[in-house]
Structures are given as structure tokens and as C-alpha cells.
N, C-alpha and C. Protein backbone atom coordinates (compact mmCIF):
# COMPACT_ATOMS: atom_id res chain seq x y z
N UNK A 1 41.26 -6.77 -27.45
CA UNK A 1 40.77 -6.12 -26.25
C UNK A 1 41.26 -6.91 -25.04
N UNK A 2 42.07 -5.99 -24.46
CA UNK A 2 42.38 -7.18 -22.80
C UNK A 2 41.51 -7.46 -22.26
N UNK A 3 41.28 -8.12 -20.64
CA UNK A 3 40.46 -9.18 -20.38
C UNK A 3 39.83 -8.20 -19.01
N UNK A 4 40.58 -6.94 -18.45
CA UNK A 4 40.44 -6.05 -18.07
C UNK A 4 39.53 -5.10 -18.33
N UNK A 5 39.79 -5.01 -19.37
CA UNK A 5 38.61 -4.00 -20.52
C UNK A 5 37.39 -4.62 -20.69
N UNK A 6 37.69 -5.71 -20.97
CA UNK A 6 36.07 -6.50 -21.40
C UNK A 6 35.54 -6.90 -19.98
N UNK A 7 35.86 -7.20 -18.90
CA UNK A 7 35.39 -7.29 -18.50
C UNK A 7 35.10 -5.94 -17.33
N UNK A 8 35.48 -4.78 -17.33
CA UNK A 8 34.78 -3.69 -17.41
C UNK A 8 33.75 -2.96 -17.70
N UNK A 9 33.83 -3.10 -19.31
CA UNK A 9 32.43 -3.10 -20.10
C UNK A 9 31.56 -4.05 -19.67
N UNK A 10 31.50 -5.17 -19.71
CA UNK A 10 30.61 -6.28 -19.06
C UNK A 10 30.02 -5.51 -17.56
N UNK A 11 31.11 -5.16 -16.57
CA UNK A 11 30.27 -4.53 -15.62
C UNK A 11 29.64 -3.18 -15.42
N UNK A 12 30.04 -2.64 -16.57
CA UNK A 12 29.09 -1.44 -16.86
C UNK A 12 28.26 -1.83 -17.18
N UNK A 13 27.76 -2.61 -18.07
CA UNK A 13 26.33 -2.40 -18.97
C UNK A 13 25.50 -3.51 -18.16
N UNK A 14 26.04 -4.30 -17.27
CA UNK A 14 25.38 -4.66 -16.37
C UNK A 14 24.81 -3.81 -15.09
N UNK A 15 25.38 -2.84 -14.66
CA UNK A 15 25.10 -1.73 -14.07
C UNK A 15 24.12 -0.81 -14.60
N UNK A 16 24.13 -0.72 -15.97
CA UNK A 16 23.43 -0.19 -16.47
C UNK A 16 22.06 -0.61 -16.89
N UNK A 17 22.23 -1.76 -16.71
CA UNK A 17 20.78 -2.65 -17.51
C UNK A 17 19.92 -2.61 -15.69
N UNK A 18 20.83 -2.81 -14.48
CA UNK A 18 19.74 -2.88 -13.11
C UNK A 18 19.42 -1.43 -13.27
N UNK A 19 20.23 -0.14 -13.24
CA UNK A 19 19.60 1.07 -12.96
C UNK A 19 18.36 1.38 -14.07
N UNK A 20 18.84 0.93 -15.10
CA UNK A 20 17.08 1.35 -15.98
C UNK A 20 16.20 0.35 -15.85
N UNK A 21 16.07 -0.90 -15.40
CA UNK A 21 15.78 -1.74 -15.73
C UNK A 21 14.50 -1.79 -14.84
N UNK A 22 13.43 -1.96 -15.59
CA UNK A 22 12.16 -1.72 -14.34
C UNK A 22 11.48 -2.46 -13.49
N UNK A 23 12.27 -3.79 -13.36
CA UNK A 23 11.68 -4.84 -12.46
C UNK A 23 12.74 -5.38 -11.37
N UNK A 24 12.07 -5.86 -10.30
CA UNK A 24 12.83 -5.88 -8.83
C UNK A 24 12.45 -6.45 -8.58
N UNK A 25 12.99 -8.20 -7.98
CA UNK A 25 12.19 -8.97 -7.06
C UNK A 25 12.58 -8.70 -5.33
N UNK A 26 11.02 -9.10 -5.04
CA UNK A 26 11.03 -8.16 -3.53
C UNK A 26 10.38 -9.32 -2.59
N UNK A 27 10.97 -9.27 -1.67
CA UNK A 27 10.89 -10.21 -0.30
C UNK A 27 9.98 -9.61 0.51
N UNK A 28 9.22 -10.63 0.75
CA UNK A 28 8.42 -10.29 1.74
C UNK A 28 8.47 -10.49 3.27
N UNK A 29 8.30 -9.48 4.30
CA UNK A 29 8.70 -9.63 5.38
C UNK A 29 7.57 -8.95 6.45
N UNK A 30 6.98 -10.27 7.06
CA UNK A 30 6.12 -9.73 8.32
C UNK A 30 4.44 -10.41 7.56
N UNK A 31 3.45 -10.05 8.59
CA UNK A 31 2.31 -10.63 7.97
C UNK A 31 1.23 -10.06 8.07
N UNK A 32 1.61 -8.86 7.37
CA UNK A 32 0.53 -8.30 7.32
C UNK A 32 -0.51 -8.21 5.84
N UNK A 33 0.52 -8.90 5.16
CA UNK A 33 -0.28 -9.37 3.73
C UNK A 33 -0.94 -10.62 3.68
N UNK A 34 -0.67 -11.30 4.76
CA UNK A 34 -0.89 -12.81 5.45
C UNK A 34 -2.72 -13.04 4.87
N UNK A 35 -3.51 -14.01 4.22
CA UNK A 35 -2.77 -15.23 3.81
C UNK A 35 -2.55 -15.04 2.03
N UNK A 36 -2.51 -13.94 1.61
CA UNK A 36 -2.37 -13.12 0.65
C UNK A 36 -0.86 -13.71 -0.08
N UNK A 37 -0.07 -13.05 0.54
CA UNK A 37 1.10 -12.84 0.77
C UNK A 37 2.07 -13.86 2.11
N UNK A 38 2.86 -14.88 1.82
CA UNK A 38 3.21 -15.16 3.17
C UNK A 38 4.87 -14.62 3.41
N UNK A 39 5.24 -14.63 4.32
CA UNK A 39 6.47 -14.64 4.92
C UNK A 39 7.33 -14.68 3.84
N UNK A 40 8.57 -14.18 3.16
CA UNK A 40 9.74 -14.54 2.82
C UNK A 40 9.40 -15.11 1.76
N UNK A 41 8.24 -14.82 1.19
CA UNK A 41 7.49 -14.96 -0.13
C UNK A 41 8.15 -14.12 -1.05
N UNK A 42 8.82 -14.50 -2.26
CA UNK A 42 9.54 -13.46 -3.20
C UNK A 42 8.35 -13.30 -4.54
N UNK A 43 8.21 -12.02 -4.88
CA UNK A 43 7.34 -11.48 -5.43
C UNK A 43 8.46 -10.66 -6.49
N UNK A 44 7.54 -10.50 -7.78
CA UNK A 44 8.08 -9.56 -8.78
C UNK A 44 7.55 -8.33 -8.82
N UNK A 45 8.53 -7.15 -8.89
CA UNK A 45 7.59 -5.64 -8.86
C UNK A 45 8.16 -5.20 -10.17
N UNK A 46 7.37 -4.35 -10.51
CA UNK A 46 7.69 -3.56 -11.46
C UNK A 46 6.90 -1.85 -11.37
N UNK A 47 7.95 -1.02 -12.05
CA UNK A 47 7.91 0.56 -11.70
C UNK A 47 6.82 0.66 -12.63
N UNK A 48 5.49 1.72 -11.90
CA UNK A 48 4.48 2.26 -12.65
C UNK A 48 4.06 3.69 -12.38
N UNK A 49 3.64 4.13 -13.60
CA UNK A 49 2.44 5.06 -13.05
C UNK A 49 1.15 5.18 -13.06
N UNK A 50 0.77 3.40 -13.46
CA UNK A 50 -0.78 3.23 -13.14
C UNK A 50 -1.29 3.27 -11.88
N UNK A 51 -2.03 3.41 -10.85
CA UNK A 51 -2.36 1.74 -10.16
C UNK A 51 -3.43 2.07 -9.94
N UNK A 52 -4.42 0.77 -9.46
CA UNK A 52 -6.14 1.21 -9.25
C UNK A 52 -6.38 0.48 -7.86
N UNK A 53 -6.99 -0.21 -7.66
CA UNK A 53 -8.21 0.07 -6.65
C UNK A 53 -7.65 -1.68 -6.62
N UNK A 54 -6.83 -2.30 -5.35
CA UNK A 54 -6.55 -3.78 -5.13
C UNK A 54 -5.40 -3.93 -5.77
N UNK A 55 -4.37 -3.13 -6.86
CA UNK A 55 -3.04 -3.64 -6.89
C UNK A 55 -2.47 -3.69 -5.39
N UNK A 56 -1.19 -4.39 -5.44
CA UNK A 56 -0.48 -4.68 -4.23
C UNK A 56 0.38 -4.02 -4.78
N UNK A 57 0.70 -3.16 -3.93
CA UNK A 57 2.18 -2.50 -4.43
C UNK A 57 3.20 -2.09 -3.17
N UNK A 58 4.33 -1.84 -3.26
CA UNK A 58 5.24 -1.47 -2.55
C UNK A 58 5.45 -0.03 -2.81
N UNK A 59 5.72 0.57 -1.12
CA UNK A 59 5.52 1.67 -1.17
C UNK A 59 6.37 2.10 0.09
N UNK A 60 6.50 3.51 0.36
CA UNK A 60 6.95 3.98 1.75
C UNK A 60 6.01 4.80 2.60
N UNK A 61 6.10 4.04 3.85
CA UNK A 61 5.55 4.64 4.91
C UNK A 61 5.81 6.39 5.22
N UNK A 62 5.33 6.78 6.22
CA UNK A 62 5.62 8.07 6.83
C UNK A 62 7.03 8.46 7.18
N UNK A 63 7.17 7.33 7.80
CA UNK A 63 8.99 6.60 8.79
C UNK A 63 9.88 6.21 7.51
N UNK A 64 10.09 6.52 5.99
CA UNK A 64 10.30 6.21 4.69
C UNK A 64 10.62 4.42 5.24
N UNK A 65 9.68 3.88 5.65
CA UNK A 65 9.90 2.48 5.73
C UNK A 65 9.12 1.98 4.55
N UNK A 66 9.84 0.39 3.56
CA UNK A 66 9.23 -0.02 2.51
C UNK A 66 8.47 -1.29 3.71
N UNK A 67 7.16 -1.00 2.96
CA UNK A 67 6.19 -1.57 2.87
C UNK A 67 5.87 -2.21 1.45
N UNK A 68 4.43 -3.47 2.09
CA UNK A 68 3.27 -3.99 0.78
C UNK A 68 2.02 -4.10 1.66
N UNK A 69 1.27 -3.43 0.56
CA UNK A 69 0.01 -3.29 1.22
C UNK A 69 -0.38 -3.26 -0.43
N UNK A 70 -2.07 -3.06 -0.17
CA UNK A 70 -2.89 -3.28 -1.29
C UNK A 70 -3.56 -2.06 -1.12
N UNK A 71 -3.93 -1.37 -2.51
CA UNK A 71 -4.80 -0.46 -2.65
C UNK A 71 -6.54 -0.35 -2.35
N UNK A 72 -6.63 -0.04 -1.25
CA UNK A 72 -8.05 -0.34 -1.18
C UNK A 72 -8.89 0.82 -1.65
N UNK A 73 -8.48 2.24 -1.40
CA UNK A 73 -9.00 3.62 -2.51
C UNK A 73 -8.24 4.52 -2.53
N UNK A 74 -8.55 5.09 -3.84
CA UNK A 74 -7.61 5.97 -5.00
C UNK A 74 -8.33 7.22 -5.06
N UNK A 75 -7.78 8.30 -5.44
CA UNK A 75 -7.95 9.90 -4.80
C UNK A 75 -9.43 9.54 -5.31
N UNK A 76 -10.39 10.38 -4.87
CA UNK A 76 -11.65 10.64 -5.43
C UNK A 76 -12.76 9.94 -4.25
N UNK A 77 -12.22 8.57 -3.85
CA UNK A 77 -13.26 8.09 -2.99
C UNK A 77 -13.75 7.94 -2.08
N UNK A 78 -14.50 7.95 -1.10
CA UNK A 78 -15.15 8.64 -0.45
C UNK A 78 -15.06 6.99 0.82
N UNK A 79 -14.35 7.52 2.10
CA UNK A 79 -14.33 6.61 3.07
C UNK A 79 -14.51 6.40 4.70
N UNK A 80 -14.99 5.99 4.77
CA UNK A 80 -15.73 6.25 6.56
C UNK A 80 -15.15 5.66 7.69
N UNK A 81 -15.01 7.01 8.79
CA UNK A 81 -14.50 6.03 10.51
C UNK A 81 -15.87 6.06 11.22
N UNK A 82 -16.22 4.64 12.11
CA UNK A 82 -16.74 4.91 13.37
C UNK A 82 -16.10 5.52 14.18
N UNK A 83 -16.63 6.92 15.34
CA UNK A 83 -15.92 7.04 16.28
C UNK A 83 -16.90 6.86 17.99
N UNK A 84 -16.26 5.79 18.52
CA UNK A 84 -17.05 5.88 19.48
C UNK A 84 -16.97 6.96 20.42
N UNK A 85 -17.70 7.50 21.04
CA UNK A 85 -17.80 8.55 22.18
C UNK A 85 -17.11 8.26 23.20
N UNK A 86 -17.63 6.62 24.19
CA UNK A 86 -17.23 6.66 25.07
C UNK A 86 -15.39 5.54 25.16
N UNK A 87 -15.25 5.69 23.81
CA UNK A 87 -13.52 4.96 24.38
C UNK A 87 -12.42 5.98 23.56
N UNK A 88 -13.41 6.55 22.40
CA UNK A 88 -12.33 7.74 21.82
C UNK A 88 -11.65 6.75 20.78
N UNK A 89 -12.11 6.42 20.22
CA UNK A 89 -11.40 4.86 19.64
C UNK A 89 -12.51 5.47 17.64
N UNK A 90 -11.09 5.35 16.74
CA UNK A 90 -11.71 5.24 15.49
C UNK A 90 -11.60 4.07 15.05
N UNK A 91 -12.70 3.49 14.37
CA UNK A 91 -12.40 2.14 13.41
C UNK A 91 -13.22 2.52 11.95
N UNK A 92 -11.76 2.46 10.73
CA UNK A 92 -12.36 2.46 10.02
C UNK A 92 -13.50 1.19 9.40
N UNK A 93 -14.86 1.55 8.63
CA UNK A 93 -16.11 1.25 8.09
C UNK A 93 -15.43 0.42 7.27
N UNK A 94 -15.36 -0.75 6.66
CA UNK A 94 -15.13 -1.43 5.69
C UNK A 94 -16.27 -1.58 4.88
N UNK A 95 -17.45 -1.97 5.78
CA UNK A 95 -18.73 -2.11 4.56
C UNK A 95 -19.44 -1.21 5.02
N UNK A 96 -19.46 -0.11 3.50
CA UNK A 96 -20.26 1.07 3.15
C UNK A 96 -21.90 0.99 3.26
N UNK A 97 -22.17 -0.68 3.43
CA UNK A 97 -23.62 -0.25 2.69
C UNK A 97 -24.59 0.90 3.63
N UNK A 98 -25.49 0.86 3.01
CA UNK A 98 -26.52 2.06 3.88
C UNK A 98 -26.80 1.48 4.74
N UNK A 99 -27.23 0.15 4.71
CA UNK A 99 -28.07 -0.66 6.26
C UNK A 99 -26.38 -0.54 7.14
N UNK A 100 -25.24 -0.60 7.12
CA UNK A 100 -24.35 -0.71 8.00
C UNK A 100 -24.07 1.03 8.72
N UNK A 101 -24.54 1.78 7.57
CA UNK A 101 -23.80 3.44 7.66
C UNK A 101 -25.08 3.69 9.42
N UNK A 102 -26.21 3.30 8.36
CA UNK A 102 -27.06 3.74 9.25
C UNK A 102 -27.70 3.12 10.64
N UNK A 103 -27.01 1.90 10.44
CA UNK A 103 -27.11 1.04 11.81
C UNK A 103 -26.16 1.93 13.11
N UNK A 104 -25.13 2.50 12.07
CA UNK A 104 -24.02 2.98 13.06
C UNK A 104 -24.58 4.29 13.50
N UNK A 105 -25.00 5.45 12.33
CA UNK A 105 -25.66 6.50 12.65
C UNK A 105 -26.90 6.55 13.60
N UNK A 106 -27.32 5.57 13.77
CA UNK A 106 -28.61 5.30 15.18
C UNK A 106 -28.13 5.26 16.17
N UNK A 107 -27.00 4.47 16.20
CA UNK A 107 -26.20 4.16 17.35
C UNK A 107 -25.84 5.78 18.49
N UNK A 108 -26.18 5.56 19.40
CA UNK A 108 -25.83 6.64 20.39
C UNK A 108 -24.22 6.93 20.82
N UNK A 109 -24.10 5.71 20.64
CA UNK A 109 -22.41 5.63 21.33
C UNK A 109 -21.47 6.20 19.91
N UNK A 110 -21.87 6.00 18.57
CA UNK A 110 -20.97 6.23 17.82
C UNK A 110 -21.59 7.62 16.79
N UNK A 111 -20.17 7.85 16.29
CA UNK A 111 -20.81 9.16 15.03
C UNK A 111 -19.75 8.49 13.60
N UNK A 112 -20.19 8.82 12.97
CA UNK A 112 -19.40 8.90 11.35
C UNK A 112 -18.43 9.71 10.90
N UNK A 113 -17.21 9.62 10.90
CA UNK A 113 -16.46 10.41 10.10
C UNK A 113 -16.45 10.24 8.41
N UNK A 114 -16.71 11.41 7.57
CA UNK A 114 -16.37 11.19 6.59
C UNK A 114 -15.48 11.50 5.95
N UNK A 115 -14.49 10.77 4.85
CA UNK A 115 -13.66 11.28 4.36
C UNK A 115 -13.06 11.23 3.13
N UNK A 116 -12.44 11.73 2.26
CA UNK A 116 -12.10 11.77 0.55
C UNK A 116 -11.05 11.38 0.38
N UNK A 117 -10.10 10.74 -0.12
CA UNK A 117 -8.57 10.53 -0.66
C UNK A 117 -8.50 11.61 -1.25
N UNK A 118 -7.58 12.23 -1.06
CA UNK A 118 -7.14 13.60 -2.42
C UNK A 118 -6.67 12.75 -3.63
N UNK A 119 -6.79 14.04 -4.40
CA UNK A 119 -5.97 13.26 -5.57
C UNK A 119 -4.84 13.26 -5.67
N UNK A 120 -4.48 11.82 -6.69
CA UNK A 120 -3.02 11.59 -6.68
C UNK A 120 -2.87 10.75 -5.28
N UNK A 121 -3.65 10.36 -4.82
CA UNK A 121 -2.90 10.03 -3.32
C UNK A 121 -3.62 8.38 -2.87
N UNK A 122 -3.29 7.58 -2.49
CA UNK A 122 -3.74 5.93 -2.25
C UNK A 122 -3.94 5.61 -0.89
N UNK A 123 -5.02 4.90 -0.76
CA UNK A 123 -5.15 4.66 0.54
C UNK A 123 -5.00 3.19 0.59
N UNK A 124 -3.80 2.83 1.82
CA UNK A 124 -3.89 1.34 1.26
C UNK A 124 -3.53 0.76 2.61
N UNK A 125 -3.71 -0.90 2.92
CA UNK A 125 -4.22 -1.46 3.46
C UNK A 125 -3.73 -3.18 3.51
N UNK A 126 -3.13 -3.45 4.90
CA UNK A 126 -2.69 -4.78 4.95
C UNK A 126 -3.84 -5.53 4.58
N UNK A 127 -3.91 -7.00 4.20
CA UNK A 127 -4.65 -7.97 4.11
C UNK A 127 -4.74 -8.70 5.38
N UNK A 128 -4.04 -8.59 6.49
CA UNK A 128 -3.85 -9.01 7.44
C UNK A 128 -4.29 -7.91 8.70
N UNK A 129 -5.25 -7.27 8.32
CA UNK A 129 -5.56 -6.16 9.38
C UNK A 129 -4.99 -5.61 10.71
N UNK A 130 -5.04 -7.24 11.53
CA UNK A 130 -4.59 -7.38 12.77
C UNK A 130 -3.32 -7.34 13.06
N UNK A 131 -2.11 -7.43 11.87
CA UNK A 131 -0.62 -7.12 12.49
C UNK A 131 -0.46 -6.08 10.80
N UNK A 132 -1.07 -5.09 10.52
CA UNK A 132 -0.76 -4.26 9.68
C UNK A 132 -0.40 -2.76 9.93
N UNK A 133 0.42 -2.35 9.86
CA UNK A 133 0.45 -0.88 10.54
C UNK A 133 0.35 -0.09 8.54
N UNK A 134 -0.89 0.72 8.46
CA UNK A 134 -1.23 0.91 6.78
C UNK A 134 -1.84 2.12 7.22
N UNK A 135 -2.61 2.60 6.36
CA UNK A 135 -2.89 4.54 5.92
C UNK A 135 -3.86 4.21 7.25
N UNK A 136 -4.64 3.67 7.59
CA UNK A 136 -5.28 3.68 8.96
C UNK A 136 -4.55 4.83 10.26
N UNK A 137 -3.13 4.41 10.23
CA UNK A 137 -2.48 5.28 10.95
C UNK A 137 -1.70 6.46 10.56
N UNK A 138 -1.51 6.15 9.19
CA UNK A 138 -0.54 7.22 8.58
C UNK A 138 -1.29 8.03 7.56
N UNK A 139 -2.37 7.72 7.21
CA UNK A 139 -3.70 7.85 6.54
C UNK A 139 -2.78 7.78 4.71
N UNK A 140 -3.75 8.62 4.01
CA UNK A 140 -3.30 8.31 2.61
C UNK A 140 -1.81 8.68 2.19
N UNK A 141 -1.69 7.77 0.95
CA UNK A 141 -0.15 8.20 0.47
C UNK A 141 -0.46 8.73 -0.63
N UNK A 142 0.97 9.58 -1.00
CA UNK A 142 1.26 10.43 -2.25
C UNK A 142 1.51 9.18 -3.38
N UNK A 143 1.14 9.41 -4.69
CA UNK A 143 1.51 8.68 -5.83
C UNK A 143 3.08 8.38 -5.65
N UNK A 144 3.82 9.08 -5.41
CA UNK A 144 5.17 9.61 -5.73
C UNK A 144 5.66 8.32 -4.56
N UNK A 145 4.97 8.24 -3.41
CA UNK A 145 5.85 6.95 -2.30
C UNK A 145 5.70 5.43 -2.60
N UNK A 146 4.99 5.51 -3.95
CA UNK A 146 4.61 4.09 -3.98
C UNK A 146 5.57 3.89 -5.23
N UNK A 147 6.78 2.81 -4.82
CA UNK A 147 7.96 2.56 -5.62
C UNK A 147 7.57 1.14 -6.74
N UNK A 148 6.93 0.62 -6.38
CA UNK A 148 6.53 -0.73 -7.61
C UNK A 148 5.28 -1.00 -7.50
N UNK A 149 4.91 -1.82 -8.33
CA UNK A 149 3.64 -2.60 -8.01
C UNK A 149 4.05 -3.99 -8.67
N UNK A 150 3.23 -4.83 -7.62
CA UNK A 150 3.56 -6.68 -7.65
C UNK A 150 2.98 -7.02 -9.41
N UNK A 151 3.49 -7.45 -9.78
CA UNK A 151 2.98 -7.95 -10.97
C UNK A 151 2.21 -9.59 -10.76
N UNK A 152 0.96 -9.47 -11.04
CA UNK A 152 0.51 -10.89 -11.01
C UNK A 152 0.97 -12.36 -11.54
């Protein structure tokens, strides 16, 4: 076999082993996974069709920009905005409990939005709140945009 040939084959089946091959290491960039996740932090993903409730996975935005964010809820669950009256301003509820729902529901200035993830669809969420642009603005994602999940 010439040296041409073999090493042909060599770059096929190397071609062939990245396109099936279900794991990707992925760079991290920006901080919104911060202190989770830092900067230029290389992480291993791998292709699924599980994920639940706190995997970190990589995914695409609205703008098909890749993102990592973490799953904070999965179709079915049930999640709340304050909206104040007088600034027009939503913030989503992080803690559900009743003494927080209903501290807010007394409140004059604010009302409750409620809301469901559809199914099939993830709502997910920097660890870094304050420089995260996540479903807050783009609200939930389809199963189908979320391309890996971080393997621990």
C-alpha cells in the first residue's frame, strides 16, 4: 500500500471517528457560569437526550449563539415573575416558598406572573445572574437547541 493511500485512510477514519464521535471539549467564555464555571475553563460535553433539572449543558440561544447555562426547569414546572407596577420591571421569583409568594402577593406595588415550561422545552439559567443573558430574556428552550451536556 503506498504512503499516499495509507495515509488517506488514516484521514478518513479519523474524520470519521470526530463526526460520530459523541464527545467535544468546550471552552468556556464570559462569566456568566462564574464561580461555577471560570473563564477559558475547558470542560467535556457529550451529545444527549437526557437532561434534568441542574445539568449544565450547552446550548443555542435565540441569536443561534452557543451558550452554557444550567438547567434550572424542565417542561412541566411551574415558575414565577414579580411584576412591579410602578417601574414595569419583571424579576423572576427564585424562592417559591409560600411565605415569599405571598409576601409578594400583599405587596401593593407588585403582582405574580405565573408560568409552565412546555414540554420538551428547558428553562435555563447563568450561575452568574448578574452578567448572564439566559431564558429570563429569551424565555424557554426547545430540547432540539441544546447541543451537549458537561459531563461531571
Amino acid at each position: 500500500m503506498s504512503r499516499k493511500l495509507k495515509f488517506l485512510l488514516l484521514s478518513l477514519i479519523a474524520i470519521a471517528i470526530m463526526l460520530v464521535n459523541p464527545y467535544k471539549l468546550i471552552v468556556v467564555r464570559g462569566n456568566s457560569m462564574y464561580p461555577t464555571l471560570k473563564n477559558g475553563s475547558i470542560l467535556l460535553g457529550k451529545k444527549s437526550n437526557y437532561f434534568k433539572r441542574g445539568d449544565i449543558v450547552v446550548a443555542q440561544n435565540d441569536t443561534f449563539e452557543t451558550i452554557i447555562k444550567r438547567i434550572k426547569y424542565v417542561g412541566g414546572d411551574n415558575y414565577y415573575y414579580s411584576f412591579n407596577k410602578h417601574s414595569a420591571e419583571f424579576t423572576l421569583i427564585e424562592d417559591c416558598s409560600y411565605a415569599n409568594l405571598y409576601r409578594i402577593i400583599s405587596s401593593e406595588e407588585q403582582s405574580i406572573m405565573h408560568l409552565v415550561v412546555p414540554k420538551n422545552q428547558y428553562y435555563i439559567l447563568g450561575d452568574n445572574r448578574d452578567e448572564s443573558d439566559d431564558s429570563r430574556r429569551f424565555g424557554s428552550i426547545h430540547k432540539e437547541s441544546i447541543i451537549y451536556k458537561i459531563v461531571n
